[in-house]
Protein backbone atom coordinates (compact mmCIF):
# COMPACT_ATOMS: atom_id res chain seq x y z
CA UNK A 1 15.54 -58.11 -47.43
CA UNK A 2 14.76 -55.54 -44.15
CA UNK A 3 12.26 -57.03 -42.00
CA UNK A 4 8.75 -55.31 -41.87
CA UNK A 5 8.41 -53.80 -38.39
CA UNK A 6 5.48 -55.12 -36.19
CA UNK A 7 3.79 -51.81 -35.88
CA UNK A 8 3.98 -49.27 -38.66
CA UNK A 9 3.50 -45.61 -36.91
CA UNK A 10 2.35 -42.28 -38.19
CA UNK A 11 3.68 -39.24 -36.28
CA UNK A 12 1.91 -36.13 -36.23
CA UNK A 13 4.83 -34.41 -36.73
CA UNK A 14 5.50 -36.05 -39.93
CA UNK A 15 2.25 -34.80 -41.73
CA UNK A 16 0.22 -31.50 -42.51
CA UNK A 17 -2.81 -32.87 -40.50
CA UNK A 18 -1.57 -34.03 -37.73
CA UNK A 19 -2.80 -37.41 -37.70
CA UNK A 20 -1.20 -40.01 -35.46
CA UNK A 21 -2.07 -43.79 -36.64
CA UNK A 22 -1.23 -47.11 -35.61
CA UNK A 23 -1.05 -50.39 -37.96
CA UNK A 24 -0.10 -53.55 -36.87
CA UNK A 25 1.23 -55.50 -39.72
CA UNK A 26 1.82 -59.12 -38.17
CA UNK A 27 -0.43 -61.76 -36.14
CA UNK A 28 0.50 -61.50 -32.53
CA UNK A 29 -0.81 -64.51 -29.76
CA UNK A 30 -1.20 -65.65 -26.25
CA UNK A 31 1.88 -67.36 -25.19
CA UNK A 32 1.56 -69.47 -21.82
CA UNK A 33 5.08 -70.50 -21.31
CA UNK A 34 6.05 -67.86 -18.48
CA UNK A 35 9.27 -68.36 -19.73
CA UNK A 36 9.44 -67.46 -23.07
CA UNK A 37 9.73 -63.95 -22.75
CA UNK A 38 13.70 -64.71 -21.52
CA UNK A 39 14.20 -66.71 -24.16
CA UNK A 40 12.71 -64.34 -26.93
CA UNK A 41 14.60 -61.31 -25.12
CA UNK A 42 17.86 -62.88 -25.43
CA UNK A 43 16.82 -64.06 -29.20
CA UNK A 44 16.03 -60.76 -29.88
CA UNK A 45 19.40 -59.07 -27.97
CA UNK A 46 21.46 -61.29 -30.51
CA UNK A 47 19.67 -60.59 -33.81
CA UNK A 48 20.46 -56.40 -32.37
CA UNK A 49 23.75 -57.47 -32.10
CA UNK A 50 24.13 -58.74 -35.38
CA UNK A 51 22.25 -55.54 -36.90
CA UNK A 52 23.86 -52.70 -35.21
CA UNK A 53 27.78 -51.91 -34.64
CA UNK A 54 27.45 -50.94 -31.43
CA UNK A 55 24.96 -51.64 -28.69
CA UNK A 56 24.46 -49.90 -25.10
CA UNK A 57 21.86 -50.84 -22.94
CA UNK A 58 20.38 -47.69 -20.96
CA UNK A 59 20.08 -49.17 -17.43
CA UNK A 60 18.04 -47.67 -14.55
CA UNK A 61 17.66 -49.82 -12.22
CA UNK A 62 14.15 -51.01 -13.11
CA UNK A 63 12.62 -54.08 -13.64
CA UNK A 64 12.79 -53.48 -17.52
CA UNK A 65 16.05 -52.53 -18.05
CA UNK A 66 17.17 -55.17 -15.18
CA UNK A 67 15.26 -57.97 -16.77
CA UNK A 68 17.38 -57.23 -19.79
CA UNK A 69 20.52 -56.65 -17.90
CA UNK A 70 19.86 -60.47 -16.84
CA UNK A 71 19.72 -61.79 -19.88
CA UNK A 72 22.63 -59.94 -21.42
CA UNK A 73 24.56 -61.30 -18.19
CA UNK A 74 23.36 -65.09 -19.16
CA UNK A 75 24.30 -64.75 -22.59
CA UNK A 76 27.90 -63.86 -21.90
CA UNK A 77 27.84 -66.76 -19.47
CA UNK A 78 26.59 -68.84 -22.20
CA UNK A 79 29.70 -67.70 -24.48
CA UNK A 80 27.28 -66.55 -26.86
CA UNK A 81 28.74 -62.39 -26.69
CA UNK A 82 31.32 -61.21 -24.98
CA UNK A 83 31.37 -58.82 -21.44
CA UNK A 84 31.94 -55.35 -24.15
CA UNK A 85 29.20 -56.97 -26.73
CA UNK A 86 26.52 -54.93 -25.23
CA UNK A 87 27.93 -51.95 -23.03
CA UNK A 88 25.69 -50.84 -19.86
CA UNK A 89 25.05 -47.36 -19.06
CA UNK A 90 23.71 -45.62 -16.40
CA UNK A 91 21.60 -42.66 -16.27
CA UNK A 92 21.62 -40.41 -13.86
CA UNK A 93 19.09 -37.29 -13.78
CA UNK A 94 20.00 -33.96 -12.11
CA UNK A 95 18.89 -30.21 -12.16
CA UNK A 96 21.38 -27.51 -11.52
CA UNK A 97 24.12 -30.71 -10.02
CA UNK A 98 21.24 -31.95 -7.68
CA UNK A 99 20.47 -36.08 -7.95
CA UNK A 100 16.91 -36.23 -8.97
CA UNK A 101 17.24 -40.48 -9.26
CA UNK A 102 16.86 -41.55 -5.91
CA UNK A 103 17.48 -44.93 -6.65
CA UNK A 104 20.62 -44.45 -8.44
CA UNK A 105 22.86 -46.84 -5.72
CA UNK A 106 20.81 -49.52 -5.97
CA UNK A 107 20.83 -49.76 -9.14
CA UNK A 108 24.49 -49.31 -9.62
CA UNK A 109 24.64 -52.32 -6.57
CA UNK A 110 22.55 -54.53 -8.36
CA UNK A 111 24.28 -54.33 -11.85
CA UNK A 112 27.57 -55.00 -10.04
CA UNK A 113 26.43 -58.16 -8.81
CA UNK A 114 25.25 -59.32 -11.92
CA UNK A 115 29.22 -58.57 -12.93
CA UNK A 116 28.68 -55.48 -14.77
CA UNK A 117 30.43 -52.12 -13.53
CA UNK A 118 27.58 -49.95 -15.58
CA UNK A 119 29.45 -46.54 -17.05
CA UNK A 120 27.25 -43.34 -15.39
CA UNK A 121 25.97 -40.26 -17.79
CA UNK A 122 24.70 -37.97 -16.03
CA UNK A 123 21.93 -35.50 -17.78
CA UNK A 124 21.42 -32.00 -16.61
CA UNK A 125 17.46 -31.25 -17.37
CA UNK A 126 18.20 -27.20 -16.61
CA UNK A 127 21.08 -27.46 -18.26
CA UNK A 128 19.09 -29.19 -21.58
CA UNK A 129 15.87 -27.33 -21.00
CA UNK A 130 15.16 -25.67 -24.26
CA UNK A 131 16.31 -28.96 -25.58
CA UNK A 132 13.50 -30.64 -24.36
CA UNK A 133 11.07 -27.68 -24.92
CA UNK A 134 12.50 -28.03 -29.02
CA UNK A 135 11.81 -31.40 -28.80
CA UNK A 136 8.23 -31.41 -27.05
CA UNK A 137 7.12 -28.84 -30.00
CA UNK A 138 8.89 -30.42 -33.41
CA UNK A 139 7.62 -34.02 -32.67
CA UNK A 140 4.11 -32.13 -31.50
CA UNK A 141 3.86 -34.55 -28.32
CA UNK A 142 1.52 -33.51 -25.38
CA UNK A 143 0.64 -34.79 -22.08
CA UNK A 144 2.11 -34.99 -18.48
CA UNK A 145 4.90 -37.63 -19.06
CA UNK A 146 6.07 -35.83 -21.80
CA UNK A 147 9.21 -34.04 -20.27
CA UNK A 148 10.53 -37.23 -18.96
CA UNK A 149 9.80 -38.99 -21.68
CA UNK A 150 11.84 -36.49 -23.87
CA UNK A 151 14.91 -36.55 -21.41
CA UNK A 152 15.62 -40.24 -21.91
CA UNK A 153 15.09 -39.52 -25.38
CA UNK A 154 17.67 -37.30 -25.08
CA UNK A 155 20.18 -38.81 -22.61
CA UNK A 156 20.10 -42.04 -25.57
CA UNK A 157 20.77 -39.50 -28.23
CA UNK A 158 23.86 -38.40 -26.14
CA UNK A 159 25.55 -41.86 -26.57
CA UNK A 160 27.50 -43.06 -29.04
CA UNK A 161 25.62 -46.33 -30.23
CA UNK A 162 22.40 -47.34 -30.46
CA UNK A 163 20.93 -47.49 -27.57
CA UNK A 164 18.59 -50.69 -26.12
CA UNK A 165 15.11 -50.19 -24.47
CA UNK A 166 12.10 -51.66 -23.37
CA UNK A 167 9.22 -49.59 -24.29
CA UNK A 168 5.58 -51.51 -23.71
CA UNK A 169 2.48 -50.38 -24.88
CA UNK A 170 1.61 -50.21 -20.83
CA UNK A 171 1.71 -45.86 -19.96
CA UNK A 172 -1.03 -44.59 -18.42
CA UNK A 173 -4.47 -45.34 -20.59
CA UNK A 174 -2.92 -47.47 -22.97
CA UNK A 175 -4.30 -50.87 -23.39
CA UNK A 176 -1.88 -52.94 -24.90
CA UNK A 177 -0.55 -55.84 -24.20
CA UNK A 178 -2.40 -55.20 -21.09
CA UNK A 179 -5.42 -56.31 -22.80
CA UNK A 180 -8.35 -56.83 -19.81
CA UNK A 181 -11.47 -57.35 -19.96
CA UNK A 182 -12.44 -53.23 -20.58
CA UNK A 183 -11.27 -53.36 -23.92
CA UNK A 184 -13.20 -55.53 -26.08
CA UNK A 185 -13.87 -53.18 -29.14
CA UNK A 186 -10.23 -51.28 -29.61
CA UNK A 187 -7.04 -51.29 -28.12
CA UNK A 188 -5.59 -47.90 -27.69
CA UNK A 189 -2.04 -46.40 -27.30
CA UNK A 190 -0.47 -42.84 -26.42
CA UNK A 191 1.21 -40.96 -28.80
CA UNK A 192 4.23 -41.08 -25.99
CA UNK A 193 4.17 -44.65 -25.30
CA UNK A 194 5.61 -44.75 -28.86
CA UNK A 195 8.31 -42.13 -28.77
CA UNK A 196 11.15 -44.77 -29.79
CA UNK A 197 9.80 -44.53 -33.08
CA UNK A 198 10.78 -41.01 -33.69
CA UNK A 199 13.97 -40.39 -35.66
CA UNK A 200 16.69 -41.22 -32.98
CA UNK A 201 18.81 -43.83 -32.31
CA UNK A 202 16.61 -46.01 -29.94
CA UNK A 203 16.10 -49.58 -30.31
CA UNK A 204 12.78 -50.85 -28.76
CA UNK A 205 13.62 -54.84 -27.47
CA UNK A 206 9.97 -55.36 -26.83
CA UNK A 207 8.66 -54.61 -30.58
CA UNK A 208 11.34 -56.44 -32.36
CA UNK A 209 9.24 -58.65 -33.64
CA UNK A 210 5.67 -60.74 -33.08
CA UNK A 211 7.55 -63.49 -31.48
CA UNK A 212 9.03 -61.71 -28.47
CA UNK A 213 5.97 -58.98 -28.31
CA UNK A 214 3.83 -61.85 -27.93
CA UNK A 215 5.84 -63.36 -25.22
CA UNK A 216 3.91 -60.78 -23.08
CA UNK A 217 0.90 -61.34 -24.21
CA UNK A 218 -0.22 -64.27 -21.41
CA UNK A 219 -3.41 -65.41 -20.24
CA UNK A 220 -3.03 -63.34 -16.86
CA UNK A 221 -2.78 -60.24 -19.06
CA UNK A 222 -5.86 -60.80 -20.87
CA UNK A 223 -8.39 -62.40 -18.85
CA UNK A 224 -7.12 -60.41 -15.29
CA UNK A 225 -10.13 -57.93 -14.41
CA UNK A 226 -9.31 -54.89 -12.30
CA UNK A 227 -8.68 -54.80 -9.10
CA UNK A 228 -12.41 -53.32 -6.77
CA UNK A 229 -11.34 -50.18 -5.67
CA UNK A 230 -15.00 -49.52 -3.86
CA UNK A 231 -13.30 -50.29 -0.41
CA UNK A 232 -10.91 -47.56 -0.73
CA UNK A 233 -13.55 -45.02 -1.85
CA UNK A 234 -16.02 -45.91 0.85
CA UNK A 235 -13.03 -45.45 3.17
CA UNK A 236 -12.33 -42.07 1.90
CA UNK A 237 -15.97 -40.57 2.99
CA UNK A 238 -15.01 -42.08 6.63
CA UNK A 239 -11.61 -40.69 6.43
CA UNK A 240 -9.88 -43.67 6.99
CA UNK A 241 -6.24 -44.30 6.19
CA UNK A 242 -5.80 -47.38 7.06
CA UNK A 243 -8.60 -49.24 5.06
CA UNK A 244 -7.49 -52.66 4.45
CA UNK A 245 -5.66 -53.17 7.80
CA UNK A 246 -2.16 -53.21 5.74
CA UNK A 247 -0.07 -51.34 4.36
CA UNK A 248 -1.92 -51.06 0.87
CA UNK A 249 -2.83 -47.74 -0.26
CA UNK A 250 -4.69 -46.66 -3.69
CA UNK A 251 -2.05 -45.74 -5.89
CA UNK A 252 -0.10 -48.63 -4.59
CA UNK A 253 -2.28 -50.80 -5.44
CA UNK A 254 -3.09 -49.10 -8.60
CA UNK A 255 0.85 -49.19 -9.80
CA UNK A 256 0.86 -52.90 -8.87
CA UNK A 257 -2.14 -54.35 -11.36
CA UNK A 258 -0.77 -52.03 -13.70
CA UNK A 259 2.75 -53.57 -14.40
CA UNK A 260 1.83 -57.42 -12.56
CA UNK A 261 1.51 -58.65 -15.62
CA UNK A 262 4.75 -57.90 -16.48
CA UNK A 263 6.19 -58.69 -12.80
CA UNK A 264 4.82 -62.23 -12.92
CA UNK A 265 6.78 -62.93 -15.93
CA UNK A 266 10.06 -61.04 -14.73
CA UNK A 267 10.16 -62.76 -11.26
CA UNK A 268 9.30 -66.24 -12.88
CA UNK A 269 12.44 -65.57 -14.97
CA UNK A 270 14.73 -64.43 -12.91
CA UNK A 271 13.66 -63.95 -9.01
CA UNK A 272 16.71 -61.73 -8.02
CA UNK A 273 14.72 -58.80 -10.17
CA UNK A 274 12.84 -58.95 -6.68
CA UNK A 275 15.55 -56.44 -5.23
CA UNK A 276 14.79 -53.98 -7.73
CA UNK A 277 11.11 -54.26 -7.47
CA UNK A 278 9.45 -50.62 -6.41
CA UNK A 279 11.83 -48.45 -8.92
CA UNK A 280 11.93 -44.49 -8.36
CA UNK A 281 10.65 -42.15 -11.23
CA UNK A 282 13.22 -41.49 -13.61
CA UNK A 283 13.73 -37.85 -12.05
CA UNK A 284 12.25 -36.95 -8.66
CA UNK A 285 9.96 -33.75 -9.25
CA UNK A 286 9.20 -33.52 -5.53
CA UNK A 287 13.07 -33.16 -5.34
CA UNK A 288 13.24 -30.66 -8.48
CA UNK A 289 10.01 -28.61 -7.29
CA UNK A 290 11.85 -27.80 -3.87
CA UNK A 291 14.83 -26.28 -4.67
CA UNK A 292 13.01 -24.77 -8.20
CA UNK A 293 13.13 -21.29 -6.19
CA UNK A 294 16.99 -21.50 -6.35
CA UNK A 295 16.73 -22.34 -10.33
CA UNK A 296 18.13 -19.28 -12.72
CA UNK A 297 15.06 -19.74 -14.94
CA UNK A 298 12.82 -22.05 -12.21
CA UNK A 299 9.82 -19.79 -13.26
CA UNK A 300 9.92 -20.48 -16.69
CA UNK A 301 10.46 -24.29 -16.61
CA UNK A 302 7.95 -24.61 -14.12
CA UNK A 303 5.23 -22.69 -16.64
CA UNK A 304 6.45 -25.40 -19.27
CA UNK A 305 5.36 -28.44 -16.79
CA UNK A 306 2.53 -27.39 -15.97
CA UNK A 307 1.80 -26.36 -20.05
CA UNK A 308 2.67 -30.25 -20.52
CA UNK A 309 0.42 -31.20 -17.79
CA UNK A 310 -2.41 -29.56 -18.22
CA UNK A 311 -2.04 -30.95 -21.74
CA UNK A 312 -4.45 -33.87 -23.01
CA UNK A 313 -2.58 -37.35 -24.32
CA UNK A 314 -3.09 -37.91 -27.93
CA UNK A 315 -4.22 -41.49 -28.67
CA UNK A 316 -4.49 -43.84 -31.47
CA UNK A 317 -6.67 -46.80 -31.70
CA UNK A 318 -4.41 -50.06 -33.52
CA UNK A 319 -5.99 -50.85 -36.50
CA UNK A 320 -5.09 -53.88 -38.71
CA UNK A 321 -3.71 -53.38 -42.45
CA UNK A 322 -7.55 -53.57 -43.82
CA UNK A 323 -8.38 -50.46 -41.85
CA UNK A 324 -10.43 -51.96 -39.26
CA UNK A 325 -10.05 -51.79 -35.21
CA UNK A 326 -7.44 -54.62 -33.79
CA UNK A 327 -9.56 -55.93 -30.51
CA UNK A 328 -7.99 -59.10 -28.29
CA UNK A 329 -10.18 -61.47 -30.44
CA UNK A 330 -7.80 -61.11 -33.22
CA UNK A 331 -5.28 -62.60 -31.05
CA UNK A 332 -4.14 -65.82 -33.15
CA UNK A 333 -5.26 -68.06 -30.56
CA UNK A 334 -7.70 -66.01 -28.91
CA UNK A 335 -10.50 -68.56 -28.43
CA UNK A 336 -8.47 -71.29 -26.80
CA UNK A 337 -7.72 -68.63 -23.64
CA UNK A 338 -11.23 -66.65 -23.71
């Protein structure tokens, strides 16, 4: 009998109106053992194993695709697979033959130390342009992240397996499992935080199942509030750029209680993740804007970024299977944490 997925998800693509719909069909919890996120991951990286024919894990060089890199690496110390169970690729963004992943060595470093010699596919975004355009307008996505978003997409698609991420509910404005304290009534997620669930051959490790997305779910997650950013505006009238005598700034700060949920639990697990910590964008568009001039058709991708940028996110609240709003008190155990 096929398991029921944790999160049944309605496309706008895939009907007349356009609507775009979120259930989730199984309890979730609070878990408070930092370290049962490992153990779930590698639970979960078997049970793939034993559903798929092939597997290849699409390593960057980030936490999330290290984290799992880890566990793969303890599981074929602990005889359970083999070294060519799960094989690791590489991407590797360029435009026109120019490296947009700056962080492409270290990654490739790290992974060999771990005793993996990750295979490299490169993707061309020029070259796969109207690819991505096609893509952007069948699946009717919007928003700023959208293009890279639809690259990775497409650089899975390319391989010859299916192909093992780590997709959180945790882009920009989504709320979930990043539940806080600003999101009592709803918990909301964007239409391309879900993106593994279009037709392709993705696998998303985090939504398995309850067990391992609630692995995430810890009591730092829900009860952290957010960082006060007041210092940093009062600075700003004063001109200051060195506000909190460090080396700190907003968006630093910003990225960091974003994902330290997440970090606290990776670092607990394994602490070597530490020399992958601050990972480069997917592609660098600082990099791709300056040479863009030299681009055969630079003026007409760069009127398609900035048609996805000025483009608003679509969201959709989660809602349980009777229709109404799922908020953090449904959490199983929600009033033993809160």
């Amino acid at each position: 009998m096929p398991r029921k997925k944790l999160f049944t998800i309605v496309h706008p693509y895939s009907n007349p109106d356009r609507d775009f719909s979120i259930t989730i069909n199984h309890p979730v919890w609070i878990t408070d053992d930092i370290l049962a996120a490992k153990r779930e991951t590698k639970r979960v990286l078997l049970e793939m194993v034993d559903t798929y024919p092939k597997l290849i894990l699409a390593y960057s060089g980030g936490t999330d695709s290290a984290f799992i890199l880890c566990c793969i690496r303890d599981l074929i110390n602990e005889k359970k697979i083999s070294k060519d169970t799960i094989e690791i690729a590489q991407g590797v963004f360029t435009g026109d033959g120019i490296r947009l992943t700056m962080d492409t060595k270290r990654a490739t470093s790290f992974a060999r130390k771990l005793g993996f010699s990750p295979r490299i596919h490169e993707f061309d975004i020029n070259e796969r342009w109207l690819d991505i355009q096609q893509y952007y307008y069948d699946f009717c996505l919007s928003g700023p992240t959208s293009i890279t978003d639809i690259g990775q997409t497409l650089w899975a698609s390319d391989q010859d397996g299916h192909v093992v991420r780590t997709y959180g509910f945790t882009g920009p404005s989504s709320s979930f499992p990043a539940l806080g304290n600003n999101y009592e009534d709803k918990c909301r997620v964007s239409l391309n935080n879900v993106i593994w669930d279009l037709p392709n051959n993705q696998v998303n490790v985090s939504t398995w199942d309850n067990k391992i997305f609630s692995s995430f779910l810890t009591p730092f997650s829900l009860n952290a509030v957010p960082v006060d950013m007041s210092p940093f505006i009062e600075a700003k009238k004063y001109q200051s750029t060195n506000p909190t005598n460090s080396q700190f700034r907003e968006d630093g700060l910003k990225l960091v209680e974003k994902y330290l949920y997440k970090w606290i639990i990776y670092f607990n697990c394994y602490p070597e993740l530490m020399e992958v910590l601050g990972k480069f964008s997917t592609w660098d568009w600082t990099v791709w804007h300056h040479h863009s001039d030299k681009f055969m058709k630079g003026e007409f991708m760069e009127k398609f970024i900035t048609e996805t940028q000025m483009a608003e996110r679509r969201y959709a609240d989660i809602k349980l299977p009777d229709g109404r709003n799922f908020t953090k008190k449904d959490l199983v155990n929600y009033e033993k944490y809160c």
